[in-house]
C-alpha atoms as a PDB file:
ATOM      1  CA  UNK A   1      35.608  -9.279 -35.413  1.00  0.00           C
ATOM      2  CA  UNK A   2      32.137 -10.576 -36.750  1.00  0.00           C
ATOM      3  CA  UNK A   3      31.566 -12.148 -33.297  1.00  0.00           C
ATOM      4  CA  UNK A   4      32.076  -9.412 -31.602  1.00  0.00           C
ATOM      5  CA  UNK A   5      28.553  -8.026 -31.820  1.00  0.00           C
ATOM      6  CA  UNK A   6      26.934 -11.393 -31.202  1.00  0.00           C
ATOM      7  CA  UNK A   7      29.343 -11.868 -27.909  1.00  0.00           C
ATOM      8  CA  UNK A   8      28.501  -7.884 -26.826  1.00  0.00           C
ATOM      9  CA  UNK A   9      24.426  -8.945 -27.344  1.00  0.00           C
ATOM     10  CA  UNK A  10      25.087 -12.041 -25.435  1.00  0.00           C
ATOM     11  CA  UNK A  11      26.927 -10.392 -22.572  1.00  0.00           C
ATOM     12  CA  UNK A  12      24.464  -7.745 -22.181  1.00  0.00           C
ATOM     13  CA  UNK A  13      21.226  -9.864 -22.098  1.00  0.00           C
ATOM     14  CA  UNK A  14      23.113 -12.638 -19.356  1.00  0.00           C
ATOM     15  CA  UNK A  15      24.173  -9.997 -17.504  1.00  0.00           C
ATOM     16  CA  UNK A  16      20.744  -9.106 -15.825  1.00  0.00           C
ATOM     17  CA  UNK A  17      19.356 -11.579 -13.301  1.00  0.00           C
ATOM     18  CA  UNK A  18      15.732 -11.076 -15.119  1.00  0.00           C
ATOM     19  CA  UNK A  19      13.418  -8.247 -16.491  1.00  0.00           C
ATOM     20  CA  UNK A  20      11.794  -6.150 -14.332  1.00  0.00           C
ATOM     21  CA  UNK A  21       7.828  -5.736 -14.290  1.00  0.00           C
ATOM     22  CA  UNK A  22       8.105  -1.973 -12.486  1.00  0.00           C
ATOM     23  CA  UNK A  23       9.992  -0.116 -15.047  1.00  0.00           C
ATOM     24  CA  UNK A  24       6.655   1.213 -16.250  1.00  0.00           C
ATOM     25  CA  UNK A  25       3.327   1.476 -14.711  1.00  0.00           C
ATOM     26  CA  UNK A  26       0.421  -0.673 -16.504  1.00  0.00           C
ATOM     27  CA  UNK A  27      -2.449   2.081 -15.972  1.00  0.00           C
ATOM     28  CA  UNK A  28      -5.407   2.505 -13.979  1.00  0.00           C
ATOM     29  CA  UNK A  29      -7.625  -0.859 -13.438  1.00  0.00           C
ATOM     30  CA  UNK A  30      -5.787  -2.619 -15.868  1.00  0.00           C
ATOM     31  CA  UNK A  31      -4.131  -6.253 -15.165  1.00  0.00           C
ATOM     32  CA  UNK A  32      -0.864  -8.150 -15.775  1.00  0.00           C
ATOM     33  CA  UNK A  33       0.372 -11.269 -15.552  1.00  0.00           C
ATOM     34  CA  UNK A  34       4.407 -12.032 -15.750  1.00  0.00           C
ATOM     35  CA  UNK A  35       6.328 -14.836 -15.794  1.00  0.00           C
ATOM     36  CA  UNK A  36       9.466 -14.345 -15.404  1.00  0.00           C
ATOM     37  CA  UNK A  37      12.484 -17.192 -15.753  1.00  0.00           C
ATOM     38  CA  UNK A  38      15.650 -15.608 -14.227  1.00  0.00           C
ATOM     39  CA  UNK A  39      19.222 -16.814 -13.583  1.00  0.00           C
ATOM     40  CA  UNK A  40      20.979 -20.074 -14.034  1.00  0.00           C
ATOM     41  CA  UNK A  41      20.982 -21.619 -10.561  1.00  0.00           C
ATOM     42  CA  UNK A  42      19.078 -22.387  -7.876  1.00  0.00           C
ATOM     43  CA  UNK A  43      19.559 -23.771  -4.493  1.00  0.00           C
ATOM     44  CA  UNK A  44      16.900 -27.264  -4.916  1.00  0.00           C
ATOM     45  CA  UNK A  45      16.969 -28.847  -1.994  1.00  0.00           C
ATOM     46  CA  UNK A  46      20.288 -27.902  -0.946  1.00  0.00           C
ATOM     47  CA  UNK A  47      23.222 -25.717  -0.052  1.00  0.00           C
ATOM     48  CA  UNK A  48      24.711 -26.016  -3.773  1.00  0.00           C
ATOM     49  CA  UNK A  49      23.550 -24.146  -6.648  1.00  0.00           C
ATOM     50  CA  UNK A  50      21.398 -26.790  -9.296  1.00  0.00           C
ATOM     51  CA  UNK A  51      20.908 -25.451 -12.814  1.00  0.00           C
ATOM     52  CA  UNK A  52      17.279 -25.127 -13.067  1.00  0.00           C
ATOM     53  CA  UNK A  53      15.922 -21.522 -13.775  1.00  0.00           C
ATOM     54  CA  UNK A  54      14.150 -19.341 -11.083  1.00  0.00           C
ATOM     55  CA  UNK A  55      10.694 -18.411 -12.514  1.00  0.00           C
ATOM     56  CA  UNK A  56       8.041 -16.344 -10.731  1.00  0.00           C
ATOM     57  CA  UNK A  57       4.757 -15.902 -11.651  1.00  0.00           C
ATOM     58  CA  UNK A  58       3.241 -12.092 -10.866  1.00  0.00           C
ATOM     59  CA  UNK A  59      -0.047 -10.779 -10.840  1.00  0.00           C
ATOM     60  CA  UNK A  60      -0.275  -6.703 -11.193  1.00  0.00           C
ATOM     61  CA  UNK A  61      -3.089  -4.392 -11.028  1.00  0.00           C
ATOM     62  CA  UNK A  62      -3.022  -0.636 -12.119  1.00  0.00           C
ATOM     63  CA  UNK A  63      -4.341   1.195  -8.656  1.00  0.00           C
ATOM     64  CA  UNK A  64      -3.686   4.292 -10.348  1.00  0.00           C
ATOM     65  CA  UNK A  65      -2.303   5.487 -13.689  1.00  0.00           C
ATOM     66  CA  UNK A  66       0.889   6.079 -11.792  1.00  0.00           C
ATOM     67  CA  UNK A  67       0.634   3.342  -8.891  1.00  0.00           C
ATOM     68  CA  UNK A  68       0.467  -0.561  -9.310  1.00  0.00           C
ATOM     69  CA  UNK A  69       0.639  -3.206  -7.308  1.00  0.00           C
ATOM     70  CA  UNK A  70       1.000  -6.966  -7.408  1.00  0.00           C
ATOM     71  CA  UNK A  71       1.692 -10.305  -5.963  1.00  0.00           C
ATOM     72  CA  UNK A  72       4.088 -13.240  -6.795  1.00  0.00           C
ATOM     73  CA  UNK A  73       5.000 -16.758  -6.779  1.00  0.00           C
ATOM     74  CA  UNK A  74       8.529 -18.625  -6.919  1.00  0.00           C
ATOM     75  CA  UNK A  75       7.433 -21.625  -8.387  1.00  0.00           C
ATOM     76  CA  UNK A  76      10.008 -23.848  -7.971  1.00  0.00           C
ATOM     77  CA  UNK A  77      10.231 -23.390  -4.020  1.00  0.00           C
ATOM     78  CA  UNK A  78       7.321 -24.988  -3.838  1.00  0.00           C
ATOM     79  CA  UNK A  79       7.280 -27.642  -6.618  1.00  0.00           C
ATOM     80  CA  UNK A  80      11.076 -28.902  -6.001  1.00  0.00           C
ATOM     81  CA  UNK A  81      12.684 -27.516  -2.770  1.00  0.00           C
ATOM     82  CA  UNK A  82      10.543 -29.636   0.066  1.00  0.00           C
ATOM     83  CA  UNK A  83       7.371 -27.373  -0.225  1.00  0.00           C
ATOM     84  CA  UNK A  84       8.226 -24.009   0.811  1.00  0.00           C
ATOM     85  CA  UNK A  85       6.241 -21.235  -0.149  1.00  0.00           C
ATOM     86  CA  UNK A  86       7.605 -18.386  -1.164  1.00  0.00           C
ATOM     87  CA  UNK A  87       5.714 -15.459  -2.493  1.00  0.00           C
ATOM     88  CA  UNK A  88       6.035 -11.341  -2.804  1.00  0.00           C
ATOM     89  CA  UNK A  89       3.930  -8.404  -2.152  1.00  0.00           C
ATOM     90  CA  UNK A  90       4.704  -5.233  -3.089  1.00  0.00           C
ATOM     91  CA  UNK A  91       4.144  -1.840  -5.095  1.00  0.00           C
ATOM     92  CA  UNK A  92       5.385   0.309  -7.514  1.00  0.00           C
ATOM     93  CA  UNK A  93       4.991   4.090  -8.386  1.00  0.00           C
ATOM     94  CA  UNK A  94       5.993   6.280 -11.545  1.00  0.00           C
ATOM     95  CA  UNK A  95       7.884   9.387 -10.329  1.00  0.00           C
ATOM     96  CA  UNK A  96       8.937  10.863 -13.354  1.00  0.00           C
ATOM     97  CA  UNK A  97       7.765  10.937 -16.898  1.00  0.00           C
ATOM     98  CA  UNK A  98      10.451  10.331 -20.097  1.00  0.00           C
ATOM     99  CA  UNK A  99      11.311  13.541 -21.311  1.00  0.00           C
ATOM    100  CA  UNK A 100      13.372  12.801 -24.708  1.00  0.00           C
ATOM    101  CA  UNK A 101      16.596  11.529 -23.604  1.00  0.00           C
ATOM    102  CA  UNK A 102      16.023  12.218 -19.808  1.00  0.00           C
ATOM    103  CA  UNK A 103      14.557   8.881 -18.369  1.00  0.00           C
ATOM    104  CA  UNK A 104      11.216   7.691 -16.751  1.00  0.00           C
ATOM    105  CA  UNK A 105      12.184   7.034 -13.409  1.00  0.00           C
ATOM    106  CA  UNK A 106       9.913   4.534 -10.865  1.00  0.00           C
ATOM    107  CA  UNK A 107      10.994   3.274  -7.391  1.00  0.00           C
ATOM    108  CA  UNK A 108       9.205  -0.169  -6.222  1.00  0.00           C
ATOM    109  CA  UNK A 109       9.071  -2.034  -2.420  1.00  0.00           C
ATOM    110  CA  UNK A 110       8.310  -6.224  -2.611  1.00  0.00           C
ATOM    111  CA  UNK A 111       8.537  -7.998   0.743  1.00  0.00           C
ATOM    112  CA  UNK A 112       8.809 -11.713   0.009  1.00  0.00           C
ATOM    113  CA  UNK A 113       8.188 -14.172   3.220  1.00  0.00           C
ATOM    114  CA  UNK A 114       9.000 -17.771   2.777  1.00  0.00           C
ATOM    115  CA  UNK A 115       7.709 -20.231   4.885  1.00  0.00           C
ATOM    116  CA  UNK A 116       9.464 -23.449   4.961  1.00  0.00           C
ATOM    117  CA  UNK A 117       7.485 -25.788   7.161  1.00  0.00           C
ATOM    118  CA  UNK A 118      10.340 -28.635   7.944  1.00  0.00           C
ATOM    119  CA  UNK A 119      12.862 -25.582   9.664  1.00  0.00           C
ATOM    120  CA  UNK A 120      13.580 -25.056  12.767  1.00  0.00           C
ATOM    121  CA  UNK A 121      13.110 -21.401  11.874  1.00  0.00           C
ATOM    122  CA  UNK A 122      10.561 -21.481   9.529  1.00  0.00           C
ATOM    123  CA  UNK A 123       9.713 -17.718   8.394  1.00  0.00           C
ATOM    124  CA  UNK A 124      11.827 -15.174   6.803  1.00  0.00           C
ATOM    125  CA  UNK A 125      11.528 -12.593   4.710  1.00  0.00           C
ATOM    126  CA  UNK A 126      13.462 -10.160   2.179  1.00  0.00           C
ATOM    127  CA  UNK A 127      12.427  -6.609   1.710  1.00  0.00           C
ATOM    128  CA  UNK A 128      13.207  -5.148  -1.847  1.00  0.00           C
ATOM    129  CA  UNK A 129      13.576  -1.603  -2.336  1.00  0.00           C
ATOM    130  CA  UNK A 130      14.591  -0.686  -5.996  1.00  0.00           C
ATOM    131  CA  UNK A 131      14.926   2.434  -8.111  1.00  0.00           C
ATOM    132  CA  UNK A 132      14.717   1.732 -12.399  1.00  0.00           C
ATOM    133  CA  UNK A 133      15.583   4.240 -14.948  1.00  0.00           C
ATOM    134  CA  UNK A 134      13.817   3.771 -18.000  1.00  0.00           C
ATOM    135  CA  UNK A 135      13.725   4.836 -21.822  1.00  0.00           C
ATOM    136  CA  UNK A 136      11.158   3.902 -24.428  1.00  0.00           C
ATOM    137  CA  UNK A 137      12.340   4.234 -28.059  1.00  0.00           C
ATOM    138  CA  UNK A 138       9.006   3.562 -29.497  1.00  0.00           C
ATOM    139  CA  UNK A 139       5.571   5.836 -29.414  1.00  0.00           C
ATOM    140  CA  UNK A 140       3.722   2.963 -27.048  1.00  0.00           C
ATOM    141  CA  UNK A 141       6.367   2.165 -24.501  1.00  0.00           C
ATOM    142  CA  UNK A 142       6.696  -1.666 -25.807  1.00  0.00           C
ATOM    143  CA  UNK A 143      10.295  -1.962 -25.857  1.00  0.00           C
ATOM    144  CA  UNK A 144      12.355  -0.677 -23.101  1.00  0.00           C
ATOM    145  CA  UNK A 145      15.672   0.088 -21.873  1.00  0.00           C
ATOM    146  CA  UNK A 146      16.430   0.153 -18.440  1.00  0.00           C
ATOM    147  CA  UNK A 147      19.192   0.738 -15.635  1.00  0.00           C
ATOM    148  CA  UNK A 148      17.951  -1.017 -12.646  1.00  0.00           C
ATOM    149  CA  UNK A 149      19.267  -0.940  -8.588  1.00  0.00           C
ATOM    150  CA  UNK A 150      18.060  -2.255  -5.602  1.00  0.00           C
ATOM    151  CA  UNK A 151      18.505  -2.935  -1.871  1.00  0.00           C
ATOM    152  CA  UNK A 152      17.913  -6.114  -0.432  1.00  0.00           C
ATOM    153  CA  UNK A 153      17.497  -7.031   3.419  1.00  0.00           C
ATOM    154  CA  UNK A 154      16.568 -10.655   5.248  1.00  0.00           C
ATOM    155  CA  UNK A 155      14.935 -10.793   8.225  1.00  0.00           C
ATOM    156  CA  UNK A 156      15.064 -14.550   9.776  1.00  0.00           C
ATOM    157  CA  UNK A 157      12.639 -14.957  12.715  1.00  0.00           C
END
């Protein structure tokens, strides 16, 4: 039974595919950079999953004290899987404030075109819509907990 909280902790941090930058908003003309290293697998170069992470690099700027927005990379697209580029756009917006035990609540749009030059096809796109309930247990916000959901849609042109 001593494992038990290690294997709960351990189940709980793989479970998520990787933290999410829009759970709060950064503040007015303030900047952020995140790197995030998600997953276990990959498609490389191929139709099978490789075990290499997925990182993204994002840029963020605080528009507003409620309002950021930012831009991203997916590194290894372009470094291992034949040059693609693959990169999001997007924003995010603080609806409502933490009130004690009733969560912050923010709702974020990324559209991420790749372009891979070799396709026949070579543009599409995913559109992200997600929604992230939030609770900070500390007085600056440093250490979340989140619940996180989203919508994803690809457009191939």
């Amino acid at each position: 039974m001593r494992a038990l909280p290690f294997l709960l902790a351990a189940f709980v941090a793989g479970a998520g595919c990787n933290t999410v930058h829009t759970a709060r908003p950064i503040g007015e003309g303030n900047h952020q950079v995140h790197l995030s290293v998600a997953g276990t697998t990959v498609a490389c170069g191929s139709d099978e999953p490789t075990p290499v992470p997925f990182i993204v690099g994002t840029y963020k700027y605080g528009v507003t004290d409620k309002l950021d927005v930012y831009g991203g990379w997916h590194v290894l697209e372009t470094v291992v899987n034949q040059g693609n580029l693959w990169f999001d756009v997007g924003a995010s917006y603080y609806l409502l404030d933490q009130q004690g035990f009733l969560p912050g609540v923010s709702a974020a749009l990324t559209l991420s075109p790749m372009i891979t030059p070799s396709a026949p096809n070579p543009v599409w796109a995913m559109g992200d819509l997600n929604l992230t309930a939030s609770w900070a247990f500390d007085a600056n916000d440093d250490h979340l907990v989140y619940i996180h959901i989203n919508e994803l849609q690809y457009f191939k042109y």
